[in-house]
PDB file of N, CA and C in Angstrom:
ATOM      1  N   UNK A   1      42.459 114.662 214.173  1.00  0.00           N
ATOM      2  CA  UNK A   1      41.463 115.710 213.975  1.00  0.00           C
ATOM      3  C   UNK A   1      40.869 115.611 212.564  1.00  0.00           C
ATOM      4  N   UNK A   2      39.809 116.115 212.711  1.00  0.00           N
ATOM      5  CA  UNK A   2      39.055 115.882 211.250  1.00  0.00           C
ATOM      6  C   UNK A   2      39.222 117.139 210.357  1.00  0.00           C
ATOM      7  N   UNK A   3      39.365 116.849 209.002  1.00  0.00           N
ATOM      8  CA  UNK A   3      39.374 118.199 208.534  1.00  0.00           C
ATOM      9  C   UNK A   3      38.316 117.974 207.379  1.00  0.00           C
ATOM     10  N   UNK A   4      37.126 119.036 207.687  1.00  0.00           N
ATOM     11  CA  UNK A   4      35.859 119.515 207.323  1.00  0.00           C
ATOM     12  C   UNK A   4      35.989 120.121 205.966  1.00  0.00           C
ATOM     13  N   UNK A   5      35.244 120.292 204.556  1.00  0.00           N
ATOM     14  CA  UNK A   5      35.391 121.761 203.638  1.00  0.00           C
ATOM     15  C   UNK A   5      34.110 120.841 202.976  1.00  0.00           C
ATOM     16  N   UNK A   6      33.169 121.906 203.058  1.00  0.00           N
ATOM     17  CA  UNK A   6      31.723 122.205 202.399  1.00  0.00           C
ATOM     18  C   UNK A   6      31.976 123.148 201.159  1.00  0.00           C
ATOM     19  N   UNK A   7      31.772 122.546 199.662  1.00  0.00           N
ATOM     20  CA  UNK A   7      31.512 123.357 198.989  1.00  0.00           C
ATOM     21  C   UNK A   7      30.116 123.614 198.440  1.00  0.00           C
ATOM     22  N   UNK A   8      29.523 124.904 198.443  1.00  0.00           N
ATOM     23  CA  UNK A   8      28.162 125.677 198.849  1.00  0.00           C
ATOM     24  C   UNK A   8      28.257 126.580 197.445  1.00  0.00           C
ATOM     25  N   UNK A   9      26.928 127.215 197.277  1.00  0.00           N
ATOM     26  CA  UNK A   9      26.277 128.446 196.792  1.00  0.00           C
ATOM     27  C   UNK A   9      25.709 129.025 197.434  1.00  0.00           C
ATOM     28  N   UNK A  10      25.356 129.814 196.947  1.00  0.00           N
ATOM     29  CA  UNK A  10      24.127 130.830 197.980  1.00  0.00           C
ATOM     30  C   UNK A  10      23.092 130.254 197.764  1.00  0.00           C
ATOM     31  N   UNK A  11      22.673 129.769 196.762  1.00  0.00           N
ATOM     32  CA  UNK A  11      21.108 129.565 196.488  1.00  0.00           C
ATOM     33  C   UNK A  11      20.763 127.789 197.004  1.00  0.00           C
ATOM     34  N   UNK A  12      21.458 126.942 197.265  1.00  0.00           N
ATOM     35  CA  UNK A  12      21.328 125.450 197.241  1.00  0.00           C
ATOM     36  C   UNK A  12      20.813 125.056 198.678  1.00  0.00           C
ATOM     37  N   UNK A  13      20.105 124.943 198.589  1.00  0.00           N
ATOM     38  CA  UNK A  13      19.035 124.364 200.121  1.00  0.00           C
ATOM     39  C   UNK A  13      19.818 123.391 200.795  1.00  0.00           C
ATOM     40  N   UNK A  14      20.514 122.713 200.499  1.00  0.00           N
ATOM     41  CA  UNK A  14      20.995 121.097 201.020  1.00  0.00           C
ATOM     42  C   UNK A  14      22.547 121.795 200.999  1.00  0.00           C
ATOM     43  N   UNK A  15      22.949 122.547 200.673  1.00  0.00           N
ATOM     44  CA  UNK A  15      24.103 123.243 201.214  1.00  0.00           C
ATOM     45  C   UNK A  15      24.093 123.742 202.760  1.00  0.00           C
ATOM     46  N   UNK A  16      22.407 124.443 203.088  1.00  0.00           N
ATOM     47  CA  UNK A  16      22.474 124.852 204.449  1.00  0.00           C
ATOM     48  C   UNK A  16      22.091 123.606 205.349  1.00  0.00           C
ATOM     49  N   UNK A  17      21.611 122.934 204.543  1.00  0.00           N
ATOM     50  CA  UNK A  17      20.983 121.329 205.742  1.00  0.00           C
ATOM     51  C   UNK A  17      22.435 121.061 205.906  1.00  0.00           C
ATOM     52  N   UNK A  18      23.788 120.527 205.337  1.00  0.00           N
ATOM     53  CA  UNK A  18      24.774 120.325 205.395  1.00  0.00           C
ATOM     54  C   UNK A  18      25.538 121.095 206.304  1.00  0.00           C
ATOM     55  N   UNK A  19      25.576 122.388 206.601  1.00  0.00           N
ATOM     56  CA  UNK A  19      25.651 123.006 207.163  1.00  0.00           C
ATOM     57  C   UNK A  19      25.108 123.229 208.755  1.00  0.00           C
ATOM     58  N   UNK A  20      24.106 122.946 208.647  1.00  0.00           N
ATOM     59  CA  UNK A  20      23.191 123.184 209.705  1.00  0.00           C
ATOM     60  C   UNK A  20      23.524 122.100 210.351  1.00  0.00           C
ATOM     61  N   UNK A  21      23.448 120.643 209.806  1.00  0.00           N
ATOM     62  CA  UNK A  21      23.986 119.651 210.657  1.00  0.00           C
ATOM     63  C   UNK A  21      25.307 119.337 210.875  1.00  0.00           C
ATOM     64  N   UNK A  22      26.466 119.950 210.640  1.00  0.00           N
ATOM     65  CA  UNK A  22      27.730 119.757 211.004  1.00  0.00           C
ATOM     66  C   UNK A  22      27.817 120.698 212.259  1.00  0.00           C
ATOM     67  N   UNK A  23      26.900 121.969 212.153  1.00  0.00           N
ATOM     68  CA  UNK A  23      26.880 122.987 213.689  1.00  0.00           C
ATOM     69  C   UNK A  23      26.007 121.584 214.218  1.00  0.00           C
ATOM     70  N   UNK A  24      25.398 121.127 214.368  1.00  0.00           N
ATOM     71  CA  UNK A  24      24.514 120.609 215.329  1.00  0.00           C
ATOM     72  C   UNK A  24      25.464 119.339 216.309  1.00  0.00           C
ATOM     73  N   UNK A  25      26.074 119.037 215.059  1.00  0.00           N
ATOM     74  CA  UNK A  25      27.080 118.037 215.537  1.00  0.00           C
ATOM     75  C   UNK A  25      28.335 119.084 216.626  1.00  0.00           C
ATOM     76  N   UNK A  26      28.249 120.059 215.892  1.00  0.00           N
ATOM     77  CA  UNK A  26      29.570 121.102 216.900  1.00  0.00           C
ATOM     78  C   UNK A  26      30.750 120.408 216.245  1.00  0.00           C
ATOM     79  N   UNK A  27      30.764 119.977 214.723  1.00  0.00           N
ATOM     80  CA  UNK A  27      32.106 119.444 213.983  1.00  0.00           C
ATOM     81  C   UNK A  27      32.695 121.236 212.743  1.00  0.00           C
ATOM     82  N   UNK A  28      33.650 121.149 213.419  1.00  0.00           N
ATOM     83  CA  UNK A  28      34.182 122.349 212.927  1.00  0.00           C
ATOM     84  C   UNK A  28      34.706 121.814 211.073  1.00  0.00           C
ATOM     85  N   UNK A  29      34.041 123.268 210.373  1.00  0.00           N
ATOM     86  CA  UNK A  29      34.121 122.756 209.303  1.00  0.00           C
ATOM     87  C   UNK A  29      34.692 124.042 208.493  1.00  0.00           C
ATOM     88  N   UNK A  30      35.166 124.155 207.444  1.00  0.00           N
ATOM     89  CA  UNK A  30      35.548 125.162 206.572  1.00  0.00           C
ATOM     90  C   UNK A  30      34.826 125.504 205.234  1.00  0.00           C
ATOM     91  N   UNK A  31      34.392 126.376 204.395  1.00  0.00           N
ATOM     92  CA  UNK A  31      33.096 126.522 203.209  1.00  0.00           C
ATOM     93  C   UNK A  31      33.681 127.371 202.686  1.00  0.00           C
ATOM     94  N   UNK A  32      33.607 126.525 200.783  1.00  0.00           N
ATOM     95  CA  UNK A  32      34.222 127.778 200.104  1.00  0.00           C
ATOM     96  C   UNK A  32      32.977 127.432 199.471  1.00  0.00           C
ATOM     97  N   UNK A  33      32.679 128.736 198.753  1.00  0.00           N
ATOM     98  CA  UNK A  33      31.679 129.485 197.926  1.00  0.00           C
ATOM     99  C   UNK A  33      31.949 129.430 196.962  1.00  0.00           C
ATOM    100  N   UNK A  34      31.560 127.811 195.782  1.00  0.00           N
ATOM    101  CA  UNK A  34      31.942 127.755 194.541  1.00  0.00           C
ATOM    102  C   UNK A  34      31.469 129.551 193.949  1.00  0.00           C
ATOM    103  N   UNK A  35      30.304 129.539 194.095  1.00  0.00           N
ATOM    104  CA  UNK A  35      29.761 130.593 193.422  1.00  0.00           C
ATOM    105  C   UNK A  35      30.812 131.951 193.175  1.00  0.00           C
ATOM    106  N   UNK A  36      31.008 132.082 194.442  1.00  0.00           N
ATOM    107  CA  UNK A  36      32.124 133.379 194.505  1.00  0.00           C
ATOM    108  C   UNK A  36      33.533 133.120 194.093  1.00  0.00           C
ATOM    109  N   UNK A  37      33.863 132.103 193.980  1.00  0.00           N
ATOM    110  CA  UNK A  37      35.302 131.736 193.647  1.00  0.00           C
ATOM    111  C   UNK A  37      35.373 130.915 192.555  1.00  0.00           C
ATOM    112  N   UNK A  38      35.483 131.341 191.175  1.00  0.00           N
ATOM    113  CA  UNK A  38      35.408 130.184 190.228  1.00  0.00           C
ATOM    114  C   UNK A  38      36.696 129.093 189.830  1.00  0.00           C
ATOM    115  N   UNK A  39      38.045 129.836 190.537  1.00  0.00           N
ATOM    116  CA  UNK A  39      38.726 128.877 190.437  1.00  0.00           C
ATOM    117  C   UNK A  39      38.845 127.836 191.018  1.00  0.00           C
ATOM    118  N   UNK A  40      37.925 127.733 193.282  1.00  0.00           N
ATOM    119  CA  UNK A  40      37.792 126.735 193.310  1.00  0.00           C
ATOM    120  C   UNK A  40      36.643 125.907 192.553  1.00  0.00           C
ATOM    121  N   UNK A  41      35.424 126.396 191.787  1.00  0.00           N
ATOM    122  CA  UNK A  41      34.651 125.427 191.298  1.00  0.00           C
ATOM    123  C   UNK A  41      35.159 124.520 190.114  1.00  0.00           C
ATOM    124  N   UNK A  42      36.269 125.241 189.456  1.00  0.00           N
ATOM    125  CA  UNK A  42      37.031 125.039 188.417  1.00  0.00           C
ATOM    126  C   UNK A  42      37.625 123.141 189.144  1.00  0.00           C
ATOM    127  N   UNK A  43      38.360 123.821 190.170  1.00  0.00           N
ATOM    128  CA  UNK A  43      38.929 122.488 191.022  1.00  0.00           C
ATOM    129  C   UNK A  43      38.304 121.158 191.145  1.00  0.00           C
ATOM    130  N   UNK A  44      37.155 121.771 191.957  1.00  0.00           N
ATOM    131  CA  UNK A  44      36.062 121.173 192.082  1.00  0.00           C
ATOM    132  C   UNK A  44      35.780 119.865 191.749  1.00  0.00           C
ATOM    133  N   UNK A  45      35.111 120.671 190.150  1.00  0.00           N
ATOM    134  CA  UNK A  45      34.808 119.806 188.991  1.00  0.00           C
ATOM    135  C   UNK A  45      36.021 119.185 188.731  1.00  0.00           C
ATOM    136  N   UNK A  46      37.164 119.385 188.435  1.00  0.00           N
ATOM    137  CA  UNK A  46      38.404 118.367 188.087  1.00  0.00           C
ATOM    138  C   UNK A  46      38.662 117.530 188.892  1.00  0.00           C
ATOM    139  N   UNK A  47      38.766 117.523 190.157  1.00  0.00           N
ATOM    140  CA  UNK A  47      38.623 116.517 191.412  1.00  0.00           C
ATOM    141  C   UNK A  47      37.393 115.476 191.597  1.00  0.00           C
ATOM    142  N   UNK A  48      36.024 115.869 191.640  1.00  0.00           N
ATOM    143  CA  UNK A  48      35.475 115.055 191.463  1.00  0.00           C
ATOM    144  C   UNK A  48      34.254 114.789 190.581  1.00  0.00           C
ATOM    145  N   UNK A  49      35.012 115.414 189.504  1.00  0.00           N
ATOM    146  CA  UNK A  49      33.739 115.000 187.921  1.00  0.00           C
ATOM    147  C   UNK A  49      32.396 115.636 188.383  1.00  0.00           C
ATOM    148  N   UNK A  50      31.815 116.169 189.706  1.00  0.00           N
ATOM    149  CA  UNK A  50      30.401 116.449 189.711  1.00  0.00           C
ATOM    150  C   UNK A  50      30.395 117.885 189.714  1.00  0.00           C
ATOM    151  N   UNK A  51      29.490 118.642 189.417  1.00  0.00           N
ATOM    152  CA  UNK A  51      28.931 120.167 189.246  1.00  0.00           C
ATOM    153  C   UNK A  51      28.078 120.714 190.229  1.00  0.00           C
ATOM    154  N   UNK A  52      27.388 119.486 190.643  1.00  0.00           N
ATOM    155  CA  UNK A  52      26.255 119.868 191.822  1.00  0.00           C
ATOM    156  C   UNK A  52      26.876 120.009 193.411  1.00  0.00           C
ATOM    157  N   UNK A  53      26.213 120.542 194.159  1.00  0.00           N
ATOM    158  CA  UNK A  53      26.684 120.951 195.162  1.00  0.00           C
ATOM    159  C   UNK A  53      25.142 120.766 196.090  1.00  0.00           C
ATOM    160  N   UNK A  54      25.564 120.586 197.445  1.00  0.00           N
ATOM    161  CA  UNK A  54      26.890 120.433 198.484  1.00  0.00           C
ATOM    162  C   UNK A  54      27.710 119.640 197.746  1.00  0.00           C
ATOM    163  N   UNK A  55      29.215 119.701 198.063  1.00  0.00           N
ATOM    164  CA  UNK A  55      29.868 118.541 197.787  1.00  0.00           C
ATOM    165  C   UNK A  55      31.283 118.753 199.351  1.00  0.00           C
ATOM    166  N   UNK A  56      30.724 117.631 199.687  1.00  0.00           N
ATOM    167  CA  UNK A  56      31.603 117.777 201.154  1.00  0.00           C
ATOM    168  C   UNK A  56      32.764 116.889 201.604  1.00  0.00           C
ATOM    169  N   UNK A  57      33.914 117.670 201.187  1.00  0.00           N
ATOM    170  CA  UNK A  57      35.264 116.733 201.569  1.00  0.00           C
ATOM    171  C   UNK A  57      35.800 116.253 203.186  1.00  0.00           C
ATOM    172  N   UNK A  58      36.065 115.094 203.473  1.00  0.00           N
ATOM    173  CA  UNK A  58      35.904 114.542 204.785  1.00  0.00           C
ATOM    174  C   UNK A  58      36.846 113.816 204.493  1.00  0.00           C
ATOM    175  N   UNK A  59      38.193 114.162 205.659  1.00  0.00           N
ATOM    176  CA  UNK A  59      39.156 113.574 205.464  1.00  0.00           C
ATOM    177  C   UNK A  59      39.869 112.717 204.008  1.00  0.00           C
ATOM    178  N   UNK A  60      39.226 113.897 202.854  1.00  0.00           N
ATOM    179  CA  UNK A  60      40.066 113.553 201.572  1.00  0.00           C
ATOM    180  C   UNK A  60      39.091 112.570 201.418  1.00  0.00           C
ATOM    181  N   UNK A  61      38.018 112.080 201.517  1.00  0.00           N
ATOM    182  CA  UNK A  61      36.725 111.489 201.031  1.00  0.00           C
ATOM    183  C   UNK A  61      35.540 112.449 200.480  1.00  0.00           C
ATOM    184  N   UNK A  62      34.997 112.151 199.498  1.00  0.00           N
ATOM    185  CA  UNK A  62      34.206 113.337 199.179  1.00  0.00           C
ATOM    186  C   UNK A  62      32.502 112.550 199.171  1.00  0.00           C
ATOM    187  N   UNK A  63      31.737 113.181 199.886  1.00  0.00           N
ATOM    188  CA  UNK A  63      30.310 112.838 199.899  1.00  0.00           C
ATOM    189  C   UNK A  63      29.223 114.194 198.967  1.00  0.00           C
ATOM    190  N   UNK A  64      28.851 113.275 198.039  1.00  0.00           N
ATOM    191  CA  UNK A  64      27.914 114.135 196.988  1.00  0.00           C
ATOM    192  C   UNK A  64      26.354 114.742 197.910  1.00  0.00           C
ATOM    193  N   UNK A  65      25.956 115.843 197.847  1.00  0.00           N
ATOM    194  CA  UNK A  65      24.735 116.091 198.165  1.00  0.00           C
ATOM    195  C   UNK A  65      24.951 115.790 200.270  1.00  0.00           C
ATOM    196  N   UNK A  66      23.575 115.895 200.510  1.00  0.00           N
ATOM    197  CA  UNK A  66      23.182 116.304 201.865  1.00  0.00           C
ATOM    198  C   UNK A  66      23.385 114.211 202.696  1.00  0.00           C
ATOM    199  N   UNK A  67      24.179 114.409 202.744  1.00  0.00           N
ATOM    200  CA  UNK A  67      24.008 112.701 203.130  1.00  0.00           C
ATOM    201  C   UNK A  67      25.090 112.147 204.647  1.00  0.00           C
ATOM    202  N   UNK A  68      24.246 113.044 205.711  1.00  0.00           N
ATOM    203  CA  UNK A  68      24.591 112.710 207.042  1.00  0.00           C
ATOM    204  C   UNK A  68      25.419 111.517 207.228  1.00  0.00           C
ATOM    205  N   UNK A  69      24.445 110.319 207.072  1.00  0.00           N
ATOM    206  CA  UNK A  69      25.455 108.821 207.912  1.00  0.00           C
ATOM    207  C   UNK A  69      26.503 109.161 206.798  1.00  0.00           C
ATOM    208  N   UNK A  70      26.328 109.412 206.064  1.00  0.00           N
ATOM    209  CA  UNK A  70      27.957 109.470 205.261  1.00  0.00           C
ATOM    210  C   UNK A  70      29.411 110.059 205.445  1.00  0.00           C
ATOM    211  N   UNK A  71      28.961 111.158 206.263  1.00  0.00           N
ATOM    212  CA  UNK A  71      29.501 112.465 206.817  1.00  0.00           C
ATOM    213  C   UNK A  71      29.814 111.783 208.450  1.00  0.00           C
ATOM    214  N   UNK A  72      29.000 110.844 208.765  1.00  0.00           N
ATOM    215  CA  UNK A  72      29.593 110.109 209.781  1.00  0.00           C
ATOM    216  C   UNK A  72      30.719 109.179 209.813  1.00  0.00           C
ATOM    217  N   UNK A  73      30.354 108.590 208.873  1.00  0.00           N
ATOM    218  CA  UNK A  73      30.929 107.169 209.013  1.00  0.00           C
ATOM    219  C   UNK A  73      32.387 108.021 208.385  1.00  0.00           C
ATOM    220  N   UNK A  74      32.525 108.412 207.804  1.00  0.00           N
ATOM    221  CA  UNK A  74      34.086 108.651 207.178  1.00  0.00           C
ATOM    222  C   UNK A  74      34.689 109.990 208.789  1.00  0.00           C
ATOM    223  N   UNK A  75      34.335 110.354 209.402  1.00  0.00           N
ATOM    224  CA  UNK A  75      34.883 110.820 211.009  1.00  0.00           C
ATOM    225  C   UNK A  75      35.564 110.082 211.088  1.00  0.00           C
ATOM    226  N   UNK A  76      36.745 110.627 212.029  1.00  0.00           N
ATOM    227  CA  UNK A  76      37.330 109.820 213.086  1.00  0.00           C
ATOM    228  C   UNK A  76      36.625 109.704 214.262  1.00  0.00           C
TER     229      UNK A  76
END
C-alpha cells in the first residue's frame, strides 16, 4: 500500500493541483498544513532543506512542487 502526505498552505495554488490530482487518481492521501502547524514545517525544512510547498512524500521519496509523472513513477 502506498502511503501518501501532502504538505500544503492555504494560499499555494499547486498545493490544490496536487491535491486535486491524487482525488482524480482516487490515491488516498494524508495533508498536513505547514501553515497551521509550525512544528511540522519546522520538520519539514530539516528533512528536506526546501521551504516551498507542495512538498509531497511518496513512499519516503519526496517530490518538490506539482509534478504528477513523479508522483507516479515512485507508486507501487
Amino acid at each position: 500500500m502506498n502511503k501518501v502526505t501532502v504538505y500544503t498552505t492555504d494560499t499555494c495554488p499547486y498545493c490544490s493541483m496536487v491535491k486535486n490530482f491524487l482525488d482524480e487518481k482516487e490515491l488516498t492521501y494524508s495533508e498536513i498544513n505547514v501553515q497551521k502547524d509550525p512544528v511540522a514545517a519546522k520538520r519539514l525544512i530539516k528533512t528536506t532543506g526546501q521551504m516551498g510547498v507542495p512538498q509531497t512524500e511518496v513512499n519516503g521519496e519526496w517530490v518538490l512542487g506539482f509534478d504528477p509523472e513523479k508522483i507516479l513513477q515512485l507508486l507501487k
